[in-house]
Protein backbone atom coordinates (compact mmCIF):
# COMPACT_ATOMS: atom_id res chain seq x y z
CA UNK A 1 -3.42 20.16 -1.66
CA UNK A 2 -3.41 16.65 0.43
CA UNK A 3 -2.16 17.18 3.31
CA UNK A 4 -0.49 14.10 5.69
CA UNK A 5 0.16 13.25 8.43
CA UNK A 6 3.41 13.81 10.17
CA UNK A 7 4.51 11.27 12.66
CA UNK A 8 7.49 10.57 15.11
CA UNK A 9 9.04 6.91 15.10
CA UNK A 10 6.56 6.00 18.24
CA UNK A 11 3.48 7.31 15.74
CA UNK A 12 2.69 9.83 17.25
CA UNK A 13 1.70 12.74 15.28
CA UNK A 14 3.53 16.21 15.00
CA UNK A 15 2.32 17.78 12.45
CA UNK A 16 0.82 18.24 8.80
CA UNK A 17 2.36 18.60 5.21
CA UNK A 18 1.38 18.83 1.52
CA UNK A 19 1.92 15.72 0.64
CA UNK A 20 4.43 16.49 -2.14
CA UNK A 21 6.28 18.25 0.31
CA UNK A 22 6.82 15.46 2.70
CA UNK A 23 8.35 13.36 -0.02
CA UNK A 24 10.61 16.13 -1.39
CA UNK A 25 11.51 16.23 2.16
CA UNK A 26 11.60 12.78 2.96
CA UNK A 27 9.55 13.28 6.51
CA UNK A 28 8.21 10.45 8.47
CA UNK A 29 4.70 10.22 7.91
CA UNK A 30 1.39 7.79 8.32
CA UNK A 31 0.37 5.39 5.85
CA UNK A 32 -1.49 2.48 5.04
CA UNK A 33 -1.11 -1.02 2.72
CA UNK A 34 -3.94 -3.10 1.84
CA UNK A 35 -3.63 -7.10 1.21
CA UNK A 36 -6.61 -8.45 0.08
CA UNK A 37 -6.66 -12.22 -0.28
CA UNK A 38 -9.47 -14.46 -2.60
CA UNK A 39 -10.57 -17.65 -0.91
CA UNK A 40 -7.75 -19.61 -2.71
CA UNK A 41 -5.42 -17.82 -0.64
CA UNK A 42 -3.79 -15.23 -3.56
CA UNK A 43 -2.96 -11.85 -3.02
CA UNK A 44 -5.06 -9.33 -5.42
CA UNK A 45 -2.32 -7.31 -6.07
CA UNK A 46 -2.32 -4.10 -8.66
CA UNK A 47 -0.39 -2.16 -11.18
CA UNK A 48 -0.20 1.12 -10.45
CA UNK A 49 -1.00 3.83 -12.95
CA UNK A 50 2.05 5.70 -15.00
CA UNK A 51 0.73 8.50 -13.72
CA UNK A 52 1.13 8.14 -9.77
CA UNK A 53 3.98 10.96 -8.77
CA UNK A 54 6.22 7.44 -7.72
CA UNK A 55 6.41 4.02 -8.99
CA UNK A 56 4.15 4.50 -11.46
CA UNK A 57 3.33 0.96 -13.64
CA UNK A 58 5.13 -0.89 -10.94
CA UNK A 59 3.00 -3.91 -9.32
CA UNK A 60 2.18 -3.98 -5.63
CA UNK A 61 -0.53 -4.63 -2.88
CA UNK A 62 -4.43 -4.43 -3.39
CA UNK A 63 -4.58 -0.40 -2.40
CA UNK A 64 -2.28 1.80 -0.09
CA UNK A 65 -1.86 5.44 0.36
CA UNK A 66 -2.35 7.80 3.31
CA UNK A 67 -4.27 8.59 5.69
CA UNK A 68 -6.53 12.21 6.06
CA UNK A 69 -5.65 14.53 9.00
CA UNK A 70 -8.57 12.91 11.52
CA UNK A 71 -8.93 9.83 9.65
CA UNK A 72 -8.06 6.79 11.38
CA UNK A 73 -5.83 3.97 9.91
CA UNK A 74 -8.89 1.72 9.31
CA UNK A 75 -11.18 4.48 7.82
CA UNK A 76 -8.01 5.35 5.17
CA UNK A 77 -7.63 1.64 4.27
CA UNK A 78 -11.27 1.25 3.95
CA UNK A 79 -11.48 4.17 2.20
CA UNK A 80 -8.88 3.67 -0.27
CA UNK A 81 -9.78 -0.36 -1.16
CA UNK A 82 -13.22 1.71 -2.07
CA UNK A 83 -11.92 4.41 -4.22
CA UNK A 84 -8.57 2.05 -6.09
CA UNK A 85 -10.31 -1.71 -6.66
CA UNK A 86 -14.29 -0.77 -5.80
CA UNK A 87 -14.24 -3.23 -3.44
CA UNK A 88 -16.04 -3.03 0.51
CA UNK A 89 -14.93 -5.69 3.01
CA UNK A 90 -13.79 -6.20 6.45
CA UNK A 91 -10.22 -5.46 7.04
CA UNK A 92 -8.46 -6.17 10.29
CA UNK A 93 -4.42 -4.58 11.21
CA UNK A 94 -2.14 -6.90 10.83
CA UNK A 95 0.90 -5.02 11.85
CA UNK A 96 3.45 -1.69 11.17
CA UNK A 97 6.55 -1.15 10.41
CA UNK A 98 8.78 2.04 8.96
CA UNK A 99 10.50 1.82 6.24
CA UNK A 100 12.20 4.80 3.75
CA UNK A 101 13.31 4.61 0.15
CA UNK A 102 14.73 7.22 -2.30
CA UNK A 103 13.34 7.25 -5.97
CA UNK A 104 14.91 8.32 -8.88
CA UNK A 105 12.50 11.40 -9.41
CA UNK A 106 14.04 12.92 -6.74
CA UNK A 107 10.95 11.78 -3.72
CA UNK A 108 11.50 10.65 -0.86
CA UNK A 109 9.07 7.53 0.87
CA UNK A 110 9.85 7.64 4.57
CA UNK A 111 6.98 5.82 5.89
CA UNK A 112 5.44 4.32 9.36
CA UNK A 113 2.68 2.09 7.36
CA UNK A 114 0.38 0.49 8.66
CA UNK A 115 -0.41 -2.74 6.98
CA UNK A 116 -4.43 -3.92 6.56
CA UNK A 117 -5.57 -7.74 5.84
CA UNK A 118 -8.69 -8.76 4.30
CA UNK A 119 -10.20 -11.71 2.03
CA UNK A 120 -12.73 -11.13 -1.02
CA UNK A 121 -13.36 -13.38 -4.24
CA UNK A 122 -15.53 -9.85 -5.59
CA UNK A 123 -14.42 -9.09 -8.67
CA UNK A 124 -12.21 -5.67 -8.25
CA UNK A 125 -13.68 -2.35 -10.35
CA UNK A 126 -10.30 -0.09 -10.80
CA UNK A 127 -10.52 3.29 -10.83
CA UNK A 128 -8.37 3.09 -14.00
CA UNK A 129 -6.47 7.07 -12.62
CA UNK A 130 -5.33 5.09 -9.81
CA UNK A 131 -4.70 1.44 -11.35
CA UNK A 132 -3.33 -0.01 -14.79
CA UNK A 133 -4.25 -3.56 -13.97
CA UNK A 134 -4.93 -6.12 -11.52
CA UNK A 135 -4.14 -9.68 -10.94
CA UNK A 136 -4.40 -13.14 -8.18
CA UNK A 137 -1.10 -14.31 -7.25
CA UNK A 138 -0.27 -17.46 -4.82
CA UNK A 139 3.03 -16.56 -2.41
CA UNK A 140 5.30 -18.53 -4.70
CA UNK A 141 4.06 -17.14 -7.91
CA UNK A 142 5.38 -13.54 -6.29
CA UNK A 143 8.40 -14.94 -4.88
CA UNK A 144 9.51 -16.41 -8.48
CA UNK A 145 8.35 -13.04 -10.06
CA UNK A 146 10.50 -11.23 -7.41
CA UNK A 147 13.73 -13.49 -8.46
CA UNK A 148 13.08 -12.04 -11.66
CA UNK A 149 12.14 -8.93 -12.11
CA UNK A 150 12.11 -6.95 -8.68
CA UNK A 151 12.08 -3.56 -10.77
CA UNK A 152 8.76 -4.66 -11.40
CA UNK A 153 7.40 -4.09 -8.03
CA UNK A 154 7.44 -1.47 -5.34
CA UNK A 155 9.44 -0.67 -2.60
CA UNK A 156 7.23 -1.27 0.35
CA UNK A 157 5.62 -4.41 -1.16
CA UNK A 158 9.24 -5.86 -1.41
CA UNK A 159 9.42 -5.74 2.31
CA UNK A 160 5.66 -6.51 3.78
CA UNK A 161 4.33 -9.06 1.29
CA UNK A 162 6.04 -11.88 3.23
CA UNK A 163 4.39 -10.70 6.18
CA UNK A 164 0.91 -10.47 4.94
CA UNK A 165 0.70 -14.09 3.71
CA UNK A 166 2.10 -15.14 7.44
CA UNK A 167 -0.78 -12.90 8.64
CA UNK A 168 -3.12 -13.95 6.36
CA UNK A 169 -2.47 -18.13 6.97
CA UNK A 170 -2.28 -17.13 10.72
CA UNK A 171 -6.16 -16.83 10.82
């Protein structure tokens, strides 16, 4: 069973759950985002695989998910670019917020995610359990895509991606 990490609005943690659990139950818990950029500023984002217990086939950031009881933010986002894409770099926090969203499976996101930035023109290696496919997309390209077809995408990238690029062109 993979167990999460509970967490109160201020992050703090107060306890652990199965992860299946805490989405049935719609808990507040710890995650993280990846937003990997390429040198010509586009976001490697990825489709996740039909078989994820949410969202599955829907498009979104480079890697997220959640981080181990004793695991720190970084070490999960690390972690998790590793074991999604294949891909090592340096990632630095770019910011948090909370956010919670009902699916039609019945689960429950209530997350306080915290949201990782890093640059790479590395080819990504999929795990192909985890992701369906990958692609480079400029800000605008996802903007027009979102006009379009926001079913298409997930719930949490719908409300961090526009932060990400501001992060991202920040540096």
């Amino acid at each position: 069973m993979d167990q999460i990490i509970l967490v109160n609005n201020h992050d703090q943690e107060v306890g652990m759950m199965d992860k299946l659990e805490a989405h049935q139950k719609g808990l507040l818990h710890r995650a993280i985002s990846v937003f990997l950029f390429n040198s010509e500023g586009k976001l490697l984002l990825q489709q996740r695989a039909k078989n994820k217990y949410h969202s599955g086939g829907l498009w979104t950031n480079t890697a997220c998910s959640h981080p181990y009881p004793g695991e720190s933010t970084l070490q999960a986002a690390i972690r998790r670019l590793k074991e999604e894409m294949g891909l090592e770099t340096n990632l630095t926090k770019a910011f948090q917020f909370t956010y919670r969203a009902e699916f039609t499976n019945g689960l429950i996101e209530h997350e306080l995610d915290h949201v990782y930035v890093g640059s790479s023109d590395i080819d990504p290696d999929p795990d192909r359990e985890e992701v369906m496919d990958f692609t480079y997309l400029s800000l605008e390209e996802i903007e027009n895509k979102l006009n379009s077809t926001p079913e298409l995408f997930t719930e949490w990238f719908k409300l961090c991606y526009k932060y990400a690029f501001h992060y991202y062109n920040q540096k």
